[in-house]
N, C-alpha and C. Protein backbone atom coordinates (compact mmCIF):
# COMPACT_ATOMS: atom_id res chain seq x y z
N UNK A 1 0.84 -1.17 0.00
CA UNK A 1 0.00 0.00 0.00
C UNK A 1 0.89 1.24 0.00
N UNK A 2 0.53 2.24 -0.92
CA UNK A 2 1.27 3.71 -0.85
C UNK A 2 0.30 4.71 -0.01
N UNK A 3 1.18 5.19 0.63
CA UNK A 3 0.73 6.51 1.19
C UNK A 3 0.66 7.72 0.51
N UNK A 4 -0.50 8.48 0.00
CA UNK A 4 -1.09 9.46 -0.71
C UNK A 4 -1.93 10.15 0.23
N UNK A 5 -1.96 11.51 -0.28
CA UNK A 5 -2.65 13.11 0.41
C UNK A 5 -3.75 13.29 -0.31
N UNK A 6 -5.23 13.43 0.08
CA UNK A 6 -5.99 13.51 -0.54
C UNK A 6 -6.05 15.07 -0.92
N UNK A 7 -6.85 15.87 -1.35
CA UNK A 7 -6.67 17.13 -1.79
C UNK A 7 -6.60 18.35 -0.20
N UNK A 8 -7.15 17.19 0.74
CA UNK A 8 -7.02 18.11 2.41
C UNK A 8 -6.22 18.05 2.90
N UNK A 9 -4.96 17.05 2.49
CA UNK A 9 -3.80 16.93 3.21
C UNK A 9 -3.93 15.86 3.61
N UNK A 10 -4.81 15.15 3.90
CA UNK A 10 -4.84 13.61 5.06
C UNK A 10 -4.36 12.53 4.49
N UNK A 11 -3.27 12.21 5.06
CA UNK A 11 -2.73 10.62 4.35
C UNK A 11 -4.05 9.59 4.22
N UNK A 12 -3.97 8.62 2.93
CA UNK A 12 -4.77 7.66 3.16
C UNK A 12 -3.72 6.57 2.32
N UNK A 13 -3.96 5.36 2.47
CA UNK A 13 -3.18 3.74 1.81
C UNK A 13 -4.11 4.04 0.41
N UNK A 14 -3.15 3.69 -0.74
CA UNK A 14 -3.75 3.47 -1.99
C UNK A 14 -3.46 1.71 -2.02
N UNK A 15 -4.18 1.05 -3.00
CA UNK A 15 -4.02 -0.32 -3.85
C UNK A 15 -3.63 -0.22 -4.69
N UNK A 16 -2.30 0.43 -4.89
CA UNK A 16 -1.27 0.46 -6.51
C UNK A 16 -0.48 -0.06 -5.92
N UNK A 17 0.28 -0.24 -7.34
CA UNK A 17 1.77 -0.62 -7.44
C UNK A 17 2.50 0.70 -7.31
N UNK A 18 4.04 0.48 -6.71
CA UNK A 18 4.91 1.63 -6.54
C UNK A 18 5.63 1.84 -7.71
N UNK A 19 5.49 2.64 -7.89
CA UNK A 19 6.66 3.36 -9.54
C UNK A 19 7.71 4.15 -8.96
N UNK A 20 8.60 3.49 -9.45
CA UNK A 20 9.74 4.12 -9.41
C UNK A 20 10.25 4.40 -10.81
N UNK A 21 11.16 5.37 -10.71
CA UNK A 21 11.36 5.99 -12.43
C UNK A 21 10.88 5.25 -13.51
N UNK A 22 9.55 5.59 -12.86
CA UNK A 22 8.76 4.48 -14.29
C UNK A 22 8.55 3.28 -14.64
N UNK A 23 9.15 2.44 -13.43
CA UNK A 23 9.13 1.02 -13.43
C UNK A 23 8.24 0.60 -12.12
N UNK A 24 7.47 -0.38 -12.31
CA UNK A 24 6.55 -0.88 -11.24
C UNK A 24 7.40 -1.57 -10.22
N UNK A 25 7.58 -1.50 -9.50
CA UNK A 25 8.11 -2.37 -8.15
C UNK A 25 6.89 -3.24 -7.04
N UNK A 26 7.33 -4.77 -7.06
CA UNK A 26 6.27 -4.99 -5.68
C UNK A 26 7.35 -5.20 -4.79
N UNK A 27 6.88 -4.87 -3.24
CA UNK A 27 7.25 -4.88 -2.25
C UNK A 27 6.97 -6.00 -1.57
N UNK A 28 8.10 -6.57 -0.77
CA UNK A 28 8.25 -8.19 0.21
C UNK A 28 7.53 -7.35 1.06
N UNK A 29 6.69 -8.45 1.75
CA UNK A 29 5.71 -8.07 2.65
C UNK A 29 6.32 -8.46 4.05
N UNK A 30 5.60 -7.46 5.16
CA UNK A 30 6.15 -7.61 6.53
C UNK A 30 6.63 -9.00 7.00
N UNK A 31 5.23 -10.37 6.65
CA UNK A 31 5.46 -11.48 7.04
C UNK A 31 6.88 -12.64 6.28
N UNK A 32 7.23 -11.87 5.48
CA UNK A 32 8.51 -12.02 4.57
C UNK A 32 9.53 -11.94 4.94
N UNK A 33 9.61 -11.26 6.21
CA UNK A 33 10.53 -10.78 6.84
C UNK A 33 10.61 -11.38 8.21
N UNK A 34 9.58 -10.70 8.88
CA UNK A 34 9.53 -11.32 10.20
C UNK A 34 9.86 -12.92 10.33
N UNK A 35 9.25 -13.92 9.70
CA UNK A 35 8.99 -15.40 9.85
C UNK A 35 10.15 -15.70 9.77
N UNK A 36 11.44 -15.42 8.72
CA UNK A 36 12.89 -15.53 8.25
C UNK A 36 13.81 -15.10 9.85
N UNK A 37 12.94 -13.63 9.61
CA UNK A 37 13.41 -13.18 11.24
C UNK A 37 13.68 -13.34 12.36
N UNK A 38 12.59 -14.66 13.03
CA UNK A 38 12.52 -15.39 13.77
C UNK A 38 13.71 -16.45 13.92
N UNK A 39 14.02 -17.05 12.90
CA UNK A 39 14.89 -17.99 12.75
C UNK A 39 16.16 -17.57 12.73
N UNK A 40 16.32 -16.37 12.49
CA UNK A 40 17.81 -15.58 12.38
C UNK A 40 18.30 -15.27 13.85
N UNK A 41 17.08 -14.57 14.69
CA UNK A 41 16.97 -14.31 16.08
C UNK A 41 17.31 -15.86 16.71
N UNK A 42 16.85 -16.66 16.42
CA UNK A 42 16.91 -17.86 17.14
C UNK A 42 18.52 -18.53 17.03
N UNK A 43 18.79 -18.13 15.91
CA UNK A 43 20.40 -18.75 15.70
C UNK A 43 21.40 -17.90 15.56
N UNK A 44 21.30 -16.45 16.26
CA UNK A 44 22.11 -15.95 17.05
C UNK A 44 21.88 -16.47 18.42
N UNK A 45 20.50 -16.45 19.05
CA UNK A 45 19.99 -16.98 20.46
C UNK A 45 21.67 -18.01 20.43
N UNK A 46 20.94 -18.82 19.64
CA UNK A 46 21.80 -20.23 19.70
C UNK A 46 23.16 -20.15 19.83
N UNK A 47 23.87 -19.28 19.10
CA UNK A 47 25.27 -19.28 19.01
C UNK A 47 25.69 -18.29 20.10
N UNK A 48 25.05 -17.74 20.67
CA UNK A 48 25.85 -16.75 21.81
C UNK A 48 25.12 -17.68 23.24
N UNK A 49 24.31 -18.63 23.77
CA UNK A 49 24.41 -19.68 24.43
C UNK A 49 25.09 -20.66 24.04
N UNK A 50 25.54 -21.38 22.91
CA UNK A 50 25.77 -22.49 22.62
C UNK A 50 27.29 -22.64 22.59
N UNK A 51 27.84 -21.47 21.96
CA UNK A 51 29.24 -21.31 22.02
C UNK A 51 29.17 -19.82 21.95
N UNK A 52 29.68 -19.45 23.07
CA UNK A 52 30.24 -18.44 23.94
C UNK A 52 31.15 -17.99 23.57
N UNK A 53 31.41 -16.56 22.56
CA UNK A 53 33.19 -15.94 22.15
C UNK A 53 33.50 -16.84 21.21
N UNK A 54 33.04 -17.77 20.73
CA UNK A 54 33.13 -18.40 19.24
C UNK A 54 32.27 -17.39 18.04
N UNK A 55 33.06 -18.15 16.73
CA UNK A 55 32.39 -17.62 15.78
C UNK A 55 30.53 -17.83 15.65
N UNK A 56 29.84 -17.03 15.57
CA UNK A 56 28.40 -16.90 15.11
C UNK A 56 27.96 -17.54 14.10
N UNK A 57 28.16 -18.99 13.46
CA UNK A 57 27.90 -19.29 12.65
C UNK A 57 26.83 -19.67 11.98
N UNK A 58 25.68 -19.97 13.09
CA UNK A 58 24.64 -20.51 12.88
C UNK A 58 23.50 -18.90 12.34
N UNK A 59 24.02 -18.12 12.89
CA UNK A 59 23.45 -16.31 12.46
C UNK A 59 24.08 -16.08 11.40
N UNK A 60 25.82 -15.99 10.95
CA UNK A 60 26.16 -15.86 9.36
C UNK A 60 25.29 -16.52 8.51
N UNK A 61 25.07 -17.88 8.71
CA UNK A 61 24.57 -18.89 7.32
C UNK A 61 22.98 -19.00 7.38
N UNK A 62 22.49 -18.11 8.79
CA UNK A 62 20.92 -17.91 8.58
C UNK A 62 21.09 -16.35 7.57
N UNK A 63 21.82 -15.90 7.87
CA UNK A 63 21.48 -14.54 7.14
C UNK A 63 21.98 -14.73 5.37
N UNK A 64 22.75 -15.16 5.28
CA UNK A 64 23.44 -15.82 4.12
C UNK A 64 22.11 -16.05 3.34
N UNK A 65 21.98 -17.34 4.00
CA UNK A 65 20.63 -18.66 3.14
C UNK A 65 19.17 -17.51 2.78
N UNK A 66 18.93 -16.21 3.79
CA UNK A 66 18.04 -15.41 3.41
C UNK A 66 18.22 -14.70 2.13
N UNK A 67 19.46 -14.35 2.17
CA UNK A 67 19.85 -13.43 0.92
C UNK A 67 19.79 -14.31 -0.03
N UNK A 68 20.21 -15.60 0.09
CA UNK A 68 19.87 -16.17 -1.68
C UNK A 68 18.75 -16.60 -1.57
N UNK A 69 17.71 -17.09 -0.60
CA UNK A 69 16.23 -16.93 -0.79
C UNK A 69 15.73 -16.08 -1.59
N UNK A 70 16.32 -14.79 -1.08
CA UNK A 70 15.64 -13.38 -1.69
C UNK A 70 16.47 -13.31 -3.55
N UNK A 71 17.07 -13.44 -3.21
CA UNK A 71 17.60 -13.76 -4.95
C UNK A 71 16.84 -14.48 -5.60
N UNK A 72 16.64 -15.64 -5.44
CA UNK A 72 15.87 -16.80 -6.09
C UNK A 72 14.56 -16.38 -6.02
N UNK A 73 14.00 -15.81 -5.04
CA UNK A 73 12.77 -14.95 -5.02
C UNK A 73 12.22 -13.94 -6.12
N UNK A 74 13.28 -13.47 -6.47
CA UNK A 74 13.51 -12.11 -7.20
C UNK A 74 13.79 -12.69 -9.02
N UNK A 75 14.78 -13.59 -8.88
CA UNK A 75 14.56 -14.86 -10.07
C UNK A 75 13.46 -15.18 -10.41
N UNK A 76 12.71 -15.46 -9.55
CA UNK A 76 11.42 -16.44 -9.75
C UNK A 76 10.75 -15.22 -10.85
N UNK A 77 10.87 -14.08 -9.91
CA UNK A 77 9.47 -13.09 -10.27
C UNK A 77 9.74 -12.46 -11.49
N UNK A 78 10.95 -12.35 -12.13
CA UNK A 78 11.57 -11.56 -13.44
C UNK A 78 11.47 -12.93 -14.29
N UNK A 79 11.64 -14.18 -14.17
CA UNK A 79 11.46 -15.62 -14.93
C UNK A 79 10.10 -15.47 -15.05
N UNK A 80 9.34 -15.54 -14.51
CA UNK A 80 8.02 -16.24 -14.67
C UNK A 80 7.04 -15.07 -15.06
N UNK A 81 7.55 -13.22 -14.70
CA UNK A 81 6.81 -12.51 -14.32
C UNK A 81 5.72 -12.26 -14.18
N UNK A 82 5.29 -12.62 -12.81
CA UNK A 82 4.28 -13.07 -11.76
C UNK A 82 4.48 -13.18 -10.79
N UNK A 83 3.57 -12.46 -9.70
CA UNK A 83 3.89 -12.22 -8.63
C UNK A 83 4.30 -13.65 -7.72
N UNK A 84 5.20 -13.46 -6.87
CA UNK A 84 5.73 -14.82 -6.08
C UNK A 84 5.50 -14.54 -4.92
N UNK A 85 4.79 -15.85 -4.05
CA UNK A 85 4.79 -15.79 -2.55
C UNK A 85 6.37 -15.78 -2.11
N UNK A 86 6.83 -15.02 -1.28
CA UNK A 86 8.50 -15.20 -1.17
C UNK A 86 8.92 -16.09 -0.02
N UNK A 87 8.03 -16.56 1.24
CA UNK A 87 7.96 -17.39 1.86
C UNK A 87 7.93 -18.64 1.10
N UNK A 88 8.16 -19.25 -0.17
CA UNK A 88 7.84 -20.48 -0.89
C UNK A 88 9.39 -20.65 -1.10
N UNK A 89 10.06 -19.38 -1.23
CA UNK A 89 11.50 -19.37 -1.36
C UNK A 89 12.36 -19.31 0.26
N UNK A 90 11.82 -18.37 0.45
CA UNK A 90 12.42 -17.84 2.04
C UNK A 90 13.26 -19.25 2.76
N UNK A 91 11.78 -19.82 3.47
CA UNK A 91 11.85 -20.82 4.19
C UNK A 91 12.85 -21.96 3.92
N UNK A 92 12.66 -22.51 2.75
CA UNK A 92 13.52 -23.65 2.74
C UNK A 92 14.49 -23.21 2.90
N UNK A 93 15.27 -22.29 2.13
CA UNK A 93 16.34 -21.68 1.96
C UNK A 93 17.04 -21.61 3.15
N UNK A 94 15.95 -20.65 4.63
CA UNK A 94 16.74 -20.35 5.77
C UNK A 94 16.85 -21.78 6.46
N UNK A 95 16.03 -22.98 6.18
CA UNK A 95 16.18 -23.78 6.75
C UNK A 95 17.02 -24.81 6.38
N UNK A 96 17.34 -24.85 5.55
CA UNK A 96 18.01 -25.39 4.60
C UNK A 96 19.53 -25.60 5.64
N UNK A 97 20.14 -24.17 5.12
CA UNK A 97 21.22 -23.21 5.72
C UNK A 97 21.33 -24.01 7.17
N UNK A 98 20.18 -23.59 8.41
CA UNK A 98 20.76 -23.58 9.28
C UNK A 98 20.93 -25.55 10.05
N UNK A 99 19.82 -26.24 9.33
CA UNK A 99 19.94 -27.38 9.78
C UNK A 99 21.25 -28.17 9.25
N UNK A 100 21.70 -27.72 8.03
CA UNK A 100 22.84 -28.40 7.41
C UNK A 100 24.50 -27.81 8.37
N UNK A 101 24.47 -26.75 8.88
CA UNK A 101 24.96 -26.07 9.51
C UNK A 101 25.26 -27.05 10.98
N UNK A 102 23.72 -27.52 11.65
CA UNK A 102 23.78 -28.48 12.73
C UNK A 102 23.83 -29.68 12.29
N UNK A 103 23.70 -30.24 10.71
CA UNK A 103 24.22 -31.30 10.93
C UNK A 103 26.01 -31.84 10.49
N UNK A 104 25.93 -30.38 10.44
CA UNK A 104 27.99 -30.71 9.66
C UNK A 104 28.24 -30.42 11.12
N UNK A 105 28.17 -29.77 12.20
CA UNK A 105 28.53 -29.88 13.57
C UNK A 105 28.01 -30.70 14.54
N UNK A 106 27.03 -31.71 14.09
CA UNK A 106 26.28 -32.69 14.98
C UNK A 106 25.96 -31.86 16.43
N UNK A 107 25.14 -31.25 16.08
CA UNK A 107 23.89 -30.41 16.89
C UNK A 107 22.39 -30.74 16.86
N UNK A 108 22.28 -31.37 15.03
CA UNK A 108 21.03 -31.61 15.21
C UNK A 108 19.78 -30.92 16.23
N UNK A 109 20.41 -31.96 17.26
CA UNK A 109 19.08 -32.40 18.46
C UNK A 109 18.86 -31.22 19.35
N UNK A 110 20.54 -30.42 19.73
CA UNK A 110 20.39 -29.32 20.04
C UNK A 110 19.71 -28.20 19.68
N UNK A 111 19.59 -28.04 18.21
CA UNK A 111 19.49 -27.05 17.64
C UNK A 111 17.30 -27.31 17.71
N UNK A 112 17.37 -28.29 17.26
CA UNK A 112 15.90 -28.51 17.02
C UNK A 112 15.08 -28.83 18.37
N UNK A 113 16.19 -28.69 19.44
CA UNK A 113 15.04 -29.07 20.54
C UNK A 113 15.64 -27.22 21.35
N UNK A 114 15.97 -27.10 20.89
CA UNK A 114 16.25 -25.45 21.57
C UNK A 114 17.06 -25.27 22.68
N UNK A 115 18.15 -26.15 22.93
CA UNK A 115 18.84 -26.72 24.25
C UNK A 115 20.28 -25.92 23.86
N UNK A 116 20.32 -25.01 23.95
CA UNK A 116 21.65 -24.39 23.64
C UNK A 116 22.74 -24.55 24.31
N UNK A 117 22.13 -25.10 26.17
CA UNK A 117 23.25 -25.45 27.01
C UNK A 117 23.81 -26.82 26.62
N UNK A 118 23.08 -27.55 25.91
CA UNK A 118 23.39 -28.99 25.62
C UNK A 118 25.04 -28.64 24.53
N UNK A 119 24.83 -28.04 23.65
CA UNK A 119 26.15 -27.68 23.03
C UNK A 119 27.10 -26.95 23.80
N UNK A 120 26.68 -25.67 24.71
CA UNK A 120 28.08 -25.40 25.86
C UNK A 120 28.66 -26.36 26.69
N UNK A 121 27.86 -27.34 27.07
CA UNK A 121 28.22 -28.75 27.99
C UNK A 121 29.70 -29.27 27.21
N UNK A 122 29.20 -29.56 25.90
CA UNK A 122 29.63 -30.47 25.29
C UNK A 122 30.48 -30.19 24.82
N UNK A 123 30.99 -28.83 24.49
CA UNK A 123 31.76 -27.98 24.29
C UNK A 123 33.22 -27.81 24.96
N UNK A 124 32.70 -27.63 26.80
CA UNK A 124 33.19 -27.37 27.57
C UNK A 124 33.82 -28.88 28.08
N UNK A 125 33.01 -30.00 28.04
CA UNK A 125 33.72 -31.31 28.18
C UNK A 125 34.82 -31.83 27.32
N UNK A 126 34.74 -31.36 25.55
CA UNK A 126 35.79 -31.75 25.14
C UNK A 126 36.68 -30.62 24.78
N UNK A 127 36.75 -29.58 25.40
CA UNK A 127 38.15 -29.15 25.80
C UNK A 127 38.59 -29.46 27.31
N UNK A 128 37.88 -29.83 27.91
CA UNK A 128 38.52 -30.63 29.41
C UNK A 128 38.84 -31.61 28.45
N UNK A 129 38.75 -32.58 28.11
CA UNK A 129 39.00 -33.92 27.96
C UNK A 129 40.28 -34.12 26.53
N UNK A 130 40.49 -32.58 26.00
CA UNK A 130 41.42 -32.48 25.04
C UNK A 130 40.93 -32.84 23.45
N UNK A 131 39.60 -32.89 23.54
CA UNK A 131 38.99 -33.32 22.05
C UNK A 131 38.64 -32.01 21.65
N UNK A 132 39.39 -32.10 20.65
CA UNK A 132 39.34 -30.79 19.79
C UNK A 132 37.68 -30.77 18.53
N UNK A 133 37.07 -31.77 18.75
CA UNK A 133 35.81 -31.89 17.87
C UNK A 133 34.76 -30.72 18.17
N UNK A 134 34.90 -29.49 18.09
CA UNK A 134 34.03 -28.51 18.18
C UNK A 134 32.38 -29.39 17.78
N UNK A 135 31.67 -28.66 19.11
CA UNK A 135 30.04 -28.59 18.20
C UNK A 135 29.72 -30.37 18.36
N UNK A 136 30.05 -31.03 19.43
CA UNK A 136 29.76 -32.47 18.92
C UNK A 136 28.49 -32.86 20.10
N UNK A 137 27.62 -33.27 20.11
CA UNK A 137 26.86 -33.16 20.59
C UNK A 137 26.05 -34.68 20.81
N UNK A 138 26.06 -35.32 21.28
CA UNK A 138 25.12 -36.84 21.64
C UNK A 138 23.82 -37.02 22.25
């Protein structure tokens, strides 16, 4: 929706498309964002409980996997030209990213059951114990 002045001044929402120098633009919608959002929030959550002063990896490759969502999104809609739900792209994409992420570090169970201390444990046991296997999780 665009924001337009009727002849009194009062903003009201129009049902157009946005033009920009003459070219139509559609706009990703709030829930396009937020839902992706959630999962990005969650795997920083994860990586600043899970490993502490380590690299953020599980937040790089959620934010990563969004941006080529949104590419392939943006593909879709100049290929096919027709409007695209971008959640059809979004999702797999961020999920894609972050579960492959827990399963090249065997987190899995951590990651999907929301146990972030379960990876600091495990973390913290195999550098007591001299096992250098970052991220291993049982």
């Amino acid at each position: 929706a665009v924001v337009s002045t009727q002849s009194t001044g009062v903003p009201y929402f129009q049902n157009s498309d946005v033009k920009v120098c003459g070219e139509i633009y559609n706009l990703i919608g709030f829930g396009d964002i937020v839902i992706p959002g959630l999962l990005t929030a969650y795997s920083a959550y994860f990586d600043t409980l899970g490993h502490p002063g380590g690299t953020k990896w599980y937040f790089i490759v959620s934010c990563l996997s969004y941006a080529i969502g949104l590419a392939i999104t943006y593909g879709a809609l100049l290929g096919m030209n027709i409007a695209q739900p971008a959640l059809l792209y979004l999702v797999p994409c961020c999920l894609a990213g972050v579960i492959g992420t827990a399963l090249k570090r065997g987190e899995l169970k951590a990651v999907w059951t929301g146990r972030a201390g379960i990876a600091a444990d495990s973390l913290r046991d195999e550098r007591e114990n001299g096992n250098h296997q970052v991220g291993v999780v049982e």
